[in-house]
C-alpha atoms as a PDB file:
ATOM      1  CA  UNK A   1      -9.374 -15.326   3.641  1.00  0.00           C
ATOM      2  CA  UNK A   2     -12.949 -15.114   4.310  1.00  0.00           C
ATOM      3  CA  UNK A   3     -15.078 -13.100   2.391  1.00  0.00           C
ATOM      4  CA  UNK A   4     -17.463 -11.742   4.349  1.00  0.00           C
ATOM      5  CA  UNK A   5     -14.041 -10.423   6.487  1.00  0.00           C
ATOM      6  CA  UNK A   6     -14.797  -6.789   6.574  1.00  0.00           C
ATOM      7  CA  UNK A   7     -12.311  -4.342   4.344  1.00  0.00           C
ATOM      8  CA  UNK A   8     -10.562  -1.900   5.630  1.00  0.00           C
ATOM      9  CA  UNK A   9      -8.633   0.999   4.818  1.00  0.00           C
ATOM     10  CA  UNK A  10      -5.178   2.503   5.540  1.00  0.00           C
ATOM     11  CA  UNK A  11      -3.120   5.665   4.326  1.00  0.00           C
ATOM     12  CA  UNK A  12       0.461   4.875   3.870  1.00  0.00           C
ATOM     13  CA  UNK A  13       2.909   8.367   3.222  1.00  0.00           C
ATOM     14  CA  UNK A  14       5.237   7.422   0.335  1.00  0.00           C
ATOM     15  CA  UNK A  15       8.752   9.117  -0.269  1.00  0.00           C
ATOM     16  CA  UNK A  16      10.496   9.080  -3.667  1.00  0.00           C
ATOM     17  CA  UNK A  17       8.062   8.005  -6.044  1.00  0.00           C
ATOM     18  CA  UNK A  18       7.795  11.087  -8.583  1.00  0.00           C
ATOM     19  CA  UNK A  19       6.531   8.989 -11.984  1.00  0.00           C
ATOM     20  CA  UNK A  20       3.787   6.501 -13.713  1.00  0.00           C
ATOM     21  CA  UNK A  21       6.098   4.066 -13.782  1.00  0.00           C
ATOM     22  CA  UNK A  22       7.015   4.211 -10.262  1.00  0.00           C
ATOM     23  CA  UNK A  23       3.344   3.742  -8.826  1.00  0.00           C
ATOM     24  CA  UNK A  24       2.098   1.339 -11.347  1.00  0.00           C
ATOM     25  CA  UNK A  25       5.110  -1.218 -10.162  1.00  0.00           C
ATOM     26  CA  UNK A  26       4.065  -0.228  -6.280  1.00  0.00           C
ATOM     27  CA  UNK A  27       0.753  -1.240  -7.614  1.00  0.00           C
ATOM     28  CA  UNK A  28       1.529  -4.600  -8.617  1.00  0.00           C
ATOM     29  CA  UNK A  29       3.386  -5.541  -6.264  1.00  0.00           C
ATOM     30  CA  UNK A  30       1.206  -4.412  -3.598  1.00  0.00           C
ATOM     31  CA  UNK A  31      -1.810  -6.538  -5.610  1.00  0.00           C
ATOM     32  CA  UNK A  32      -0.051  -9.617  -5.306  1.00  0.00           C
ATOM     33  CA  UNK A  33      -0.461  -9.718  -1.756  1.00  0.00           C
ATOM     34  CA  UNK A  34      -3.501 -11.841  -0.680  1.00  0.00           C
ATOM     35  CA  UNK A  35      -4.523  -9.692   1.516  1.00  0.00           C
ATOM     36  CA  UNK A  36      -4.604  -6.683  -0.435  1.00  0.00           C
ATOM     37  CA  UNK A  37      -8.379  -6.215  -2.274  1.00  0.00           C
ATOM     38  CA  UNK A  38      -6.717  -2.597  -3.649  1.00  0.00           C
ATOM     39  CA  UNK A  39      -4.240  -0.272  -3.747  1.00  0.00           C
ATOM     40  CA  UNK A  40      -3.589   3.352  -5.343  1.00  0.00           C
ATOM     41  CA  UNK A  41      -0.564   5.075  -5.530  1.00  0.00           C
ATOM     42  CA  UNK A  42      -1.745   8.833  -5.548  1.00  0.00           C
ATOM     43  CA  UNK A  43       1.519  10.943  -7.088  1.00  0.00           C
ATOM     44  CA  UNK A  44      -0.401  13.986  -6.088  1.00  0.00           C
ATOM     45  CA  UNK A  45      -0.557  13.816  -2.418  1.00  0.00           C
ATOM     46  CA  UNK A  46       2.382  11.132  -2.127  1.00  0.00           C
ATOM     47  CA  UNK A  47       0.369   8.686  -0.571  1.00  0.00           C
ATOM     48  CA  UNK A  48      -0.755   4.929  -1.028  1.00  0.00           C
ATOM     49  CA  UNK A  49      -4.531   3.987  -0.405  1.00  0.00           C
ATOM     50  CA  UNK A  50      -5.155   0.791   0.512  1.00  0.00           C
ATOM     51  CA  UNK A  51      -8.142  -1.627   1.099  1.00  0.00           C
ATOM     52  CA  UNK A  52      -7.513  -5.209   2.679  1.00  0.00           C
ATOM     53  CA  UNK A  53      -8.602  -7.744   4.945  1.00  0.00           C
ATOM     54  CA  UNK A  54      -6.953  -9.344   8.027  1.00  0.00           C
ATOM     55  CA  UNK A  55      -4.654  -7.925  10.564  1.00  0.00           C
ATOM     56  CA  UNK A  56      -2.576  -4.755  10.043  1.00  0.00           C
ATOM     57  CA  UNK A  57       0.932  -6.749   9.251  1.00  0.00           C
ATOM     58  CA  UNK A  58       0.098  -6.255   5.683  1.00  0.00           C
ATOM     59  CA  UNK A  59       0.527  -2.617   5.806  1.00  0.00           C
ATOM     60  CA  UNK A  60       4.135  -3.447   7.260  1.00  0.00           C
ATOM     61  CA  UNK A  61       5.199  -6.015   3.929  1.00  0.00           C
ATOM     62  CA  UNK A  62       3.761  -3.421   0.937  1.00  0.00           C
ATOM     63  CA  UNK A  63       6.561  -0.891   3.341  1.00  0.00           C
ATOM     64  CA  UNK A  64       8.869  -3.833   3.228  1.00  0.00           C
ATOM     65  CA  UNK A  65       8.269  -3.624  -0.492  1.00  0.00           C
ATOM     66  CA  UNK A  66       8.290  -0.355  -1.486  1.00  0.00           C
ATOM     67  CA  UNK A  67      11.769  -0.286   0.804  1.00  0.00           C
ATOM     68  CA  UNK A  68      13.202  -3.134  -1.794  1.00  0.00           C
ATOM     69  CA  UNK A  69      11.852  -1.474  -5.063  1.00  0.00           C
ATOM     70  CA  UNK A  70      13.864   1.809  -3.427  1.00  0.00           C
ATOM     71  CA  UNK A  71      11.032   4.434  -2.447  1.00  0.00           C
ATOM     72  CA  UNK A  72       9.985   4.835   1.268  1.00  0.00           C
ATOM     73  CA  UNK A  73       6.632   4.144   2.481  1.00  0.00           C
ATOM     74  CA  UNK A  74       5.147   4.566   6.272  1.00  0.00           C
ATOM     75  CA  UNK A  75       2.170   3.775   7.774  1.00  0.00           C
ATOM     76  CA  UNK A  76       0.333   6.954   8.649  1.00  0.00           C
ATOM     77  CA  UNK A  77      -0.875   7.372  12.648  1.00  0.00           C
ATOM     78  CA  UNK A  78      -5.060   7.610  12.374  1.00  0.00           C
ATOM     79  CA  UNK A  79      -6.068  10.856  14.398  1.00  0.00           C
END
């Protein structure tokens, strides 16, 4: 990964996760990826923020992650 890649940002909709403990583990996980510079579990508006680098298909593994840890996460459609 490159640094001078340009960041980007991505709104994922998240389904199930009600408490602390829930986002802080989506949290971790999600920074383990190497793609990943941050991610936020908001509680409030039931939604993951994320910055990375790269191609999109890292939005589809922190789904593929949530999906194992037992919430539900989807990529939300830019307008």
């Amino acid at each position: 990964m490159e640094s001078s890649e340009q960041s980007k940002h991505a709104v994922l909709d998240l389904v199930g996760a009600h408490c602390t403990s829930c986002a802080i583990t989506i949290e971790h996980a999600g920074r383990r990826l190497s793609h990943v510079k941050e991610i936020f579990v908001d509680r409030g508006t039931r939604t993951i923020q994320v910055e990375y680098v790269g191609d999109s298909s890292v939005l589809d593994e922190i789904c593929s992650i949530v999906d194992r840890i037992g919430y539900e996460a989807t990529i939300r459609q830019e307008q």
